[in-house]
Protein backbone atom coordinates (compact mmCIF):
# COMPACT_ATOMS: atom_id res chain seq x y z
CA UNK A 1 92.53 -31.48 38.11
CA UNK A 2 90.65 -34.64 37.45
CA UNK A 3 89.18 -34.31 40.77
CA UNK A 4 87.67 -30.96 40.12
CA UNK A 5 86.45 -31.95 36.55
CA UNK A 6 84.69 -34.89 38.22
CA UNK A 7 82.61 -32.68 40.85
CA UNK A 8 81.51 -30.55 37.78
CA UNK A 9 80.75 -33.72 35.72
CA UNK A 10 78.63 -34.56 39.44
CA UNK A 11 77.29 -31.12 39.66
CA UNK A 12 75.74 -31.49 36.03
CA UNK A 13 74.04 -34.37 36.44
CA UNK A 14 72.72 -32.93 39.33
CA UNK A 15 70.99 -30.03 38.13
CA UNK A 16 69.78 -32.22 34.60
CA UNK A 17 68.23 -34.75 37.45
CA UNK A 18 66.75 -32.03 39.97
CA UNK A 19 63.68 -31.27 37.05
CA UNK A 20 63.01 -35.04 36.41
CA UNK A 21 62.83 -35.80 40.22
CA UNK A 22 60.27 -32.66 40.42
CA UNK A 23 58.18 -33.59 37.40
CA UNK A 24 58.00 -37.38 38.95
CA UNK A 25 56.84 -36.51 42.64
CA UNK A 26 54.18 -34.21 40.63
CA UNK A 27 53.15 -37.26 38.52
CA UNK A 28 52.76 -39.14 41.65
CA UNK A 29 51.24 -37.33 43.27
CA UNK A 30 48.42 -36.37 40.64
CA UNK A 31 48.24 -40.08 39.95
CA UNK A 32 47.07 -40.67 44.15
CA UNK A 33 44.53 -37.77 43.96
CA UNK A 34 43.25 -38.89 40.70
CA UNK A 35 42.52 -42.43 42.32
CA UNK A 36 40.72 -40.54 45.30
CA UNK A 37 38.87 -39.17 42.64
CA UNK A 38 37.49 -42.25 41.08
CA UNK A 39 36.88 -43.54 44.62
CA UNK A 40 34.90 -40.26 45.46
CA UNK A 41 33.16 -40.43 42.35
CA UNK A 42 31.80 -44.05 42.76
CA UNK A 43 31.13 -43.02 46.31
CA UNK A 44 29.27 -39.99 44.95
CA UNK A 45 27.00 -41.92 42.08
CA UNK A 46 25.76 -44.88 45.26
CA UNK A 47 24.93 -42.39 47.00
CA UNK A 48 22.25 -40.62 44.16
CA UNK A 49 24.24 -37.17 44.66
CA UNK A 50 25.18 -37.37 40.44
CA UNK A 51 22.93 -35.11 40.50
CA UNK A 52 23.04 -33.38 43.94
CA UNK A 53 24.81 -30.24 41.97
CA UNK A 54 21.95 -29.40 39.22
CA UNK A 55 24.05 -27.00 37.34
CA UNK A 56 27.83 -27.44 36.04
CA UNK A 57 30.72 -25.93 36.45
CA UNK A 58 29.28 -24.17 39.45
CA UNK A 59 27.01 -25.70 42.16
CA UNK A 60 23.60 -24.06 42.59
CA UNK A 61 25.17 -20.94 40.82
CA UNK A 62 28.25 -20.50 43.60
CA UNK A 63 31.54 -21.86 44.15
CA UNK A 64 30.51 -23.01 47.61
CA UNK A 65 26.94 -23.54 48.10
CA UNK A 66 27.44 -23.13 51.84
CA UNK A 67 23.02 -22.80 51.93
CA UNK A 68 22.65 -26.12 50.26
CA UNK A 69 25.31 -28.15 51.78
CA UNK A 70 24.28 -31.46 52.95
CA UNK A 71 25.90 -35.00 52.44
CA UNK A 72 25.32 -35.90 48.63
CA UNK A 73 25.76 -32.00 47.95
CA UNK A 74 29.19 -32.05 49.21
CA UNK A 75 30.10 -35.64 47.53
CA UNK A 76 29.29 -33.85 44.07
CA UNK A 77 31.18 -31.01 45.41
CA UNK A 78 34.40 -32.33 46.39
CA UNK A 79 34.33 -34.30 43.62
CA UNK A 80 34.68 -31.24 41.14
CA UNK A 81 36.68 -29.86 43.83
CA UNK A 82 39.29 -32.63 43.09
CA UNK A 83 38.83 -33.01 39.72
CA UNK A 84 39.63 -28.98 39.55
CA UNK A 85 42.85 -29.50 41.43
CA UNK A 86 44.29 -32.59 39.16
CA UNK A 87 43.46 -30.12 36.00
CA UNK A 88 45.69 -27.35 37.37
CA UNK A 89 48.43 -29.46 38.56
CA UNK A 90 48.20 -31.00 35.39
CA UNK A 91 48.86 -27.73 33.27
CA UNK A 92 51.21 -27.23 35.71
CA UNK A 93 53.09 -30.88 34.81
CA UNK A 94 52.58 -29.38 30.51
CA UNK A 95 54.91 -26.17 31.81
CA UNK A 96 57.59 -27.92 33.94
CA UNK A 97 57.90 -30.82 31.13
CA UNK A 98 58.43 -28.09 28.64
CA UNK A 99 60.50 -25.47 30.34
CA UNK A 100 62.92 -28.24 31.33
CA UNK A 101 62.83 -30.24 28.04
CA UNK A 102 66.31 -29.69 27.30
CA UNK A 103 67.09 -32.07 30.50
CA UNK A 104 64.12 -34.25 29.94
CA UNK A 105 63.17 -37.18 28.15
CA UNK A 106 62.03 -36.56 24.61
CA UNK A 107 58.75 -38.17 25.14
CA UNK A 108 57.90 -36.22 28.14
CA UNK A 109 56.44 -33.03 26.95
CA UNK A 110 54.82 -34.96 24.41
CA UNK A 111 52.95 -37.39 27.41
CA UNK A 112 52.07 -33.92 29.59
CA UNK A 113 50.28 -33.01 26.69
CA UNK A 114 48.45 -36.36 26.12
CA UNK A 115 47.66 -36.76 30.07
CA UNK A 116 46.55 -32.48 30.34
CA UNK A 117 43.99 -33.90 27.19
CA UNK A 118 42.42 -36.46 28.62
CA UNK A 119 42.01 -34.59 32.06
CA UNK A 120 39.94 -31.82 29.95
CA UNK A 121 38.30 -34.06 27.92
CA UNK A 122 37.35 -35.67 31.80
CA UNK A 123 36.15 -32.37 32.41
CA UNK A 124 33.83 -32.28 29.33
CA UNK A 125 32.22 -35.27 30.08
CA UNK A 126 31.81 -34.52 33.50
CA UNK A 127 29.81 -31.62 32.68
CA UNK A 128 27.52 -33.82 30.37
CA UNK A 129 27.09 -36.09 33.02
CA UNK A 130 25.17 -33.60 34.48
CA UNK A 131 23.68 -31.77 31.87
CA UNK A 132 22.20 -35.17 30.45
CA UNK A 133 21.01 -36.29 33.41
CA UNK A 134 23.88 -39.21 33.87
CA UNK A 135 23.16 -41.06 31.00
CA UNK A 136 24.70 -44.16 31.30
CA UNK A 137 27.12 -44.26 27.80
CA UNK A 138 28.65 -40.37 29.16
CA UNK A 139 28.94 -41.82 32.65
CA UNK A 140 30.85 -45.18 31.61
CA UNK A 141 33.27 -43.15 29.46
CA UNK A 142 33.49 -40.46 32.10
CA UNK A 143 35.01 -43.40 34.39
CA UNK A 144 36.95 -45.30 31.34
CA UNK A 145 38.09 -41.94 30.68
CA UNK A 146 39.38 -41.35 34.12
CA UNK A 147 41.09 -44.46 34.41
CA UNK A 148 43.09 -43.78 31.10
CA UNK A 149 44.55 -40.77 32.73
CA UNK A 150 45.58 -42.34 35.71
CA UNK A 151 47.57 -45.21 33.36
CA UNK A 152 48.72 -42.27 31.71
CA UNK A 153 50.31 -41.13 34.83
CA UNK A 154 51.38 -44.09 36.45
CA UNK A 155 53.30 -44.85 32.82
CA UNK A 156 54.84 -41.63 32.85
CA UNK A 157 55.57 -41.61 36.62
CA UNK A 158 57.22 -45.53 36.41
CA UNK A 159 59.52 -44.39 33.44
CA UNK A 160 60.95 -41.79 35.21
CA UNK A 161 61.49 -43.58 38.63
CA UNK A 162 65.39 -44.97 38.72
CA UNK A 163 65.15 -48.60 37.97
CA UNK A 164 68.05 -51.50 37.27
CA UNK A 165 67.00 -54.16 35.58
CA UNK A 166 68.21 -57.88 35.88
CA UNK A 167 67.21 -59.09 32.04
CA UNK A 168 65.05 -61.80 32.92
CA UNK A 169 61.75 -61.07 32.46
CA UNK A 170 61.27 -62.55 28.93
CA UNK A 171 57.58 -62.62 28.01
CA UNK A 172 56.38 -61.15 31.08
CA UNK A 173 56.23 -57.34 29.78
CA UNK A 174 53.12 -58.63 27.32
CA UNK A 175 51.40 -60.98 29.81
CA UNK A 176 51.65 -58.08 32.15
CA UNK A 177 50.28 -55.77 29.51
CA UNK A 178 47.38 -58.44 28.15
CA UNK A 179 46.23 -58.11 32.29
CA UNK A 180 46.09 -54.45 32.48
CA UNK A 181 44.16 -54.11 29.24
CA UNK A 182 41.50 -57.16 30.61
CA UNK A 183 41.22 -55.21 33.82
CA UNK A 184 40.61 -52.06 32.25
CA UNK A 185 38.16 -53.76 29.90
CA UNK A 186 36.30 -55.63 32.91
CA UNK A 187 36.33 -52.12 34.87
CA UNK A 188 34.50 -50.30 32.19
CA UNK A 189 32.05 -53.16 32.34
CA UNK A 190 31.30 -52.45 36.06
CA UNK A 191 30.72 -48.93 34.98
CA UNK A 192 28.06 -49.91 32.46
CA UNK A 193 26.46 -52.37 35.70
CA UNK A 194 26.81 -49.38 37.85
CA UNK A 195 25.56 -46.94 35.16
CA UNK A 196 22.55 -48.59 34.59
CA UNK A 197 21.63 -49.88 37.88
CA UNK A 198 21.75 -53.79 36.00
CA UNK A 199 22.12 -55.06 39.28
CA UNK A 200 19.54 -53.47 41.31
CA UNK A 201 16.70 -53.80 38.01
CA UNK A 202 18.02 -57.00 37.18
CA UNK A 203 16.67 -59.05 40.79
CA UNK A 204 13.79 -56.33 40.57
CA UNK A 205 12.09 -57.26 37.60
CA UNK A 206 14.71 -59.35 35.17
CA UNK A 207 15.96 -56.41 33.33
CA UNK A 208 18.99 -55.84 32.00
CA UNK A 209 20.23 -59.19 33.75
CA UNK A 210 22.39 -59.76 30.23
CA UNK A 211 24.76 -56.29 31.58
CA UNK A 212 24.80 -57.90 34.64
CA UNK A 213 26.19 -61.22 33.76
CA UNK A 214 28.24 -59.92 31.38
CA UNK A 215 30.11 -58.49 34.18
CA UNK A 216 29.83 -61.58 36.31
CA UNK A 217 31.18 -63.91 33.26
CA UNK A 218 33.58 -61.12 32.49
CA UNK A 219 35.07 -61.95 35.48
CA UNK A 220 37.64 -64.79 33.80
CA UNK A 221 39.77 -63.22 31.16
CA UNK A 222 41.34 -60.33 33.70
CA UNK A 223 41.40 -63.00 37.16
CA UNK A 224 43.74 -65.33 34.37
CA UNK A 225 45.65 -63.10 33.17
CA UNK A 226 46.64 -61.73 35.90
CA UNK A 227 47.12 -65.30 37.68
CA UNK A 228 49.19 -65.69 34.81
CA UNK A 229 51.72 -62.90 36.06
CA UNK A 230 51.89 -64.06 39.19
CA UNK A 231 52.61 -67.66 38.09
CA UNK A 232 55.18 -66.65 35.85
CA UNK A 233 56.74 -64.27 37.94
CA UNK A 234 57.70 -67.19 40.96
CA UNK A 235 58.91 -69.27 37.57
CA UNK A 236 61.05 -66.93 36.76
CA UNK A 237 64.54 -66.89 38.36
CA UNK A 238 66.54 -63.76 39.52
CA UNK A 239 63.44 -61.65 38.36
CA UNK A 240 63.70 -57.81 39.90
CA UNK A 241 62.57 -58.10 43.69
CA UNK A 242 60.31 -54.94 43.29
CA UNK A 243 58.68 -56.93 40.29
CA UNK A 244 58.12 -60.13 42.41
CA UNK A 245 56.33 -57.78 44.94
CA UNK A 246 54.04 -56.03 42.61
CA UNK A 247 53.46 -59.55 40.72
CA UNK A 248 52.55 -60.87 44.48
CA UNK A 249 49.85 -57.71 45.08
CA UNK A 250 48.66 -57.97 42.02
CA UNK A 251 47.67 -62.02 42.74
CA UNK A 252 46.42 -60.09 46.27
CA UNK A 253 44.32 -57.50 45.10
CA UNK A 254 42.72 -59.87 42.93
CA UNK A 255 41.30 -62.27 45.56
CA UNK A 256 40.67 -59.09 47.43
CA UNK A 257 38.90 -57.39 44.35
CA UNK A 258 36.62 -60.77 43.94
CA UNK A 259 35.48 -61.12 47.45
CA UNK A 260 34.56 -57.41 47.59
CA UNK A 261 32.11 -58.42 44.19
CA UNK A 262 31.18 -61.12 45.51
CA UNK A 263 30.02 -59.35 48.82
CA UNK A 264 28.28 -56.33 46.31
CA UNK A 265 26.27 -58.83 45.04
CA UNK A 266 25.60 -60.66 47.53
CA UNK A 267 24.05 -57.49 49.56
CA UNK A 268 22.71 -56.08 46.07
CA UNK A 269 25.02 -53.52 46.51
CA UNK A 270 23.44 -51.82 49.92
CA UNK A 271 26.29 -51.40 52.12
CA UNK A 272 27.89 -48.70 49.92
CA UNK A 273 31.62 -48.43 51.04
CA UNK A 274 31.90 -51.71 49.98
CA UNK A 275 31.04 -50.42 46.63
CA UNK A 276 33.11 -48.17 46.69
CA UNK A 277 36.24 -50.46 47.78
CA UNK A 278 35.04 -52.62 45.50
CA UNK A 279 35.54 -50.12 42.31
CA UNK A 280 39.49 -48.50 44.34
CA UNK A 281 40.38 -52.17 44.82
CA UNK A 282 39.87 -52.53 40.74
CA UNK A 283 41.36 -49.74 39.90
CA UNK A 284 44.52 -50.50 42.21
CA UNK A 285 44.38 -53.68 40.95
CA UNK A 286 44.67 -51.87 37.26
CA UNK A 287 47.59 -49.33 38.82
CA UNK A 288 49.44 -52.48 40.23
CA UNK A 289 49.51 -53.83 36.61
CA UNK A 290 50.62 -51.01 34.86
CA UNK A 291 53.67 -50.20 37.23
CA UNK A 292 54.71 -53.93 36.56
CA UNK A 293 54.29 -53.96 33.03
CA UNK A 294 56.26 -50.76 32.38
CA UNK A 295 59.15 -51.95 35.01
CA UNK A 296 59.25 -54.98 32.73
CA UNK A 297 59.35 -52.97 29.53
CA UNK A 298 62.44 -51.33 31.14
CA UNK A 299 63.74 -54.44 31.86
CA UNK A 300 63.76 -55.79 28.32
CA UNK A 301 64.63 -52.63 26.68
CA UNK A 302 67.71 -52.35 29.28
CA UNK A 303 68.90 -55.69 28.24
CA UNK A 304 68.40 -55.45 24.67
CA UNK A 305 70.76 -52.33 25.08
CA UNK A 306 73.22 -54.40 26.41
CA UNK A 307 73.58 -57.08 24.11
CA UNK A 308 73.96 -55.00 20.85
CA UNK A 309 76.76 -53.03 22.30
CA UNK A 310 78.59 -56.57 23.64
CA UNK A 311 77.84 -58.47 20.48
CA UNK A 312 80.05 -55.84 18.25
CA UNK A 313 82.21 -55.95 20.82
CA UNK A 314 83.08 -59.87 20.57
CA UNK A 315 82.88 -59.18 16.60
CA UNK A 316 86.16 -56.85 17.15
CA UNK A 317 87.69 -59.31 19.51
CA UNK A 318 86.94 -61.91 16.98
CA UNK A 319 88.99 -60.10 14.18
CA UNK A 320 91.55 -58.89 16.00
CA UNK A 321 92.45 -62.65 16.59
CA UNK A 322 91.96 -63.76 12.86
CA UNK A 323 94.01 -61.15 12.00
CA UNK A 324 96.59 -60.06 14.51
């Protein structure tokens, strides 16, 4: 009997798991062809084809302007292509989250909802970006934008990947967060350089050099803070494994990320898939961060579990021996 009540106990969990483990390889996978998506779209604005599409949501008035079709047309192209695809999958993450609420995570509805707005609200810009003729302030939000919906995803996606914690990560879960945010900060600075073309006018004719070195000096906040996880992630003992490893890329894709700007610069930014690397490597970098910080949020909030249930516990125990 208890044997048969135990593979129906087994069997439930089961079938409340199978909708989470859907929803999460969804979020996953949005959150990879979302980061294509940046990379295509920095791929698509060095190579001048912002523009290469005149009209929005359509491309010389057809869905496939097979006529017109040369490289910067089909940059601009694929890019909407893409960006089309992560909007559908992303209504398509609002239904599952709410058909299967009852099996789900409170908050998980409510975060479909938040990621499917900022995907349209992507969408909106990215139509301005063409109907105003890519002014720069539409263009750096249409990346900052962007870059919020992937955290979005990677938040939602790390929260609902099975995790044990060991309960030592202390203060890490802020310093981890205090990176992310100086990244993200740093990459929307890069947007306004690339935006504006600061570098290129800059060693032209010593405009806009102040965006420029902004984005240079910039540089320091994000490259110690996230130095700063790394360092206190090997002086921390019997910290998580996967958290050592994403502390260790994280120190990786930073030196990585620097000698890629460094290289940009160097070549005032003519060899573009180095451009391009240079903005995936950032916003790995930013990814990398994220997944770390919300691991160590888990962490903490798995261990703070623990210790109120044990300490009413020893209160009982305490009693009980007082007053036998």
């Amino acid at each position: 009997m208890s044997e048969f009540v135990l593979e129906q106990q087994n069997l439930e969990a089961a079938q409340q798991q199978e909708p989470k483990d859907r929803i999460r390889r969804l979020v996953w996978k949005i959150a990879v062809a979302t980061l294509i998506l940046m990379a295509i779209g920095s791929a698509t604005r060095v190579m001048n084809a912002g523009l290469a599409c005149p009209d929005w949501p359509l491309c010389y008035g057809k869905l496939v302007p097979t006529q017109q079709m040369n490289l910067q047309v089909f940059l601009e192209w694929f890019h909407r292509l893409d960006a089309a695809l992560i909007g559908f999958s992303a209504i398509a993450l609002v239904g599952m989250s709410w058909w299967s609420r009852r099996s789900l995570p409170k908050w998980l509805p409510w975060a479909s909802v938040f990621a499917l707005f900022l995907i349209v609200f992507q969408g909106i810009l990215g139509g301005l970006t063409v109907t105003e003729l890519l002014r720069f302030d539409i263009v750096t939000a249409h990346l900052g934008t962007a870059l919020l919906f992937f955290t979005t995803l990677l938040i939602i996606g790390t929260a609902l990947t099975p995790y044990q914690g060991t309960g030592t990560v202390g203060n890490l879960p802020w310093v981890g967060v205090t990176a992310a945010l100086l990244v993200y900060l740093q990459s929307l600075l890069g947007a306004l350089v690339g935006s504006r073309w600061a570098l290129h006018q800059c060693l032209a004719g010593d405009q806009l050099c102040a965006v420029m070195y902004g984005h240079i000096l910039g540089l320091a906040p994000p490259t110690i803070g996230t130095l700063a996880v790394v360092f206190l992630a090997w002086r921390t003992p019997a910290l998580h494994p996967a958290l050592r490893r994403l502390a260790n890329l994280a120190g990786g894709l930073l030196i990585l990320q620097i000698l890629l700007g460094f290289a940009t610069f160097r070549l005032h930014l003519q060899v573009e898939p180095l451009t391009v690397a240079h903005q995936a490597i950032g916003a790995t970098l930013l990814a990398t961060l994220v997944v770390f910080s919300t691991l160590c949020f888990r962490d903490a909030k798995a261990t703070s579990n623990i210790n109120s249930y044990s300490i009413p516990t020893a209160t009982t125990e305490t009693q009980s021996q007082v007053n036998p």
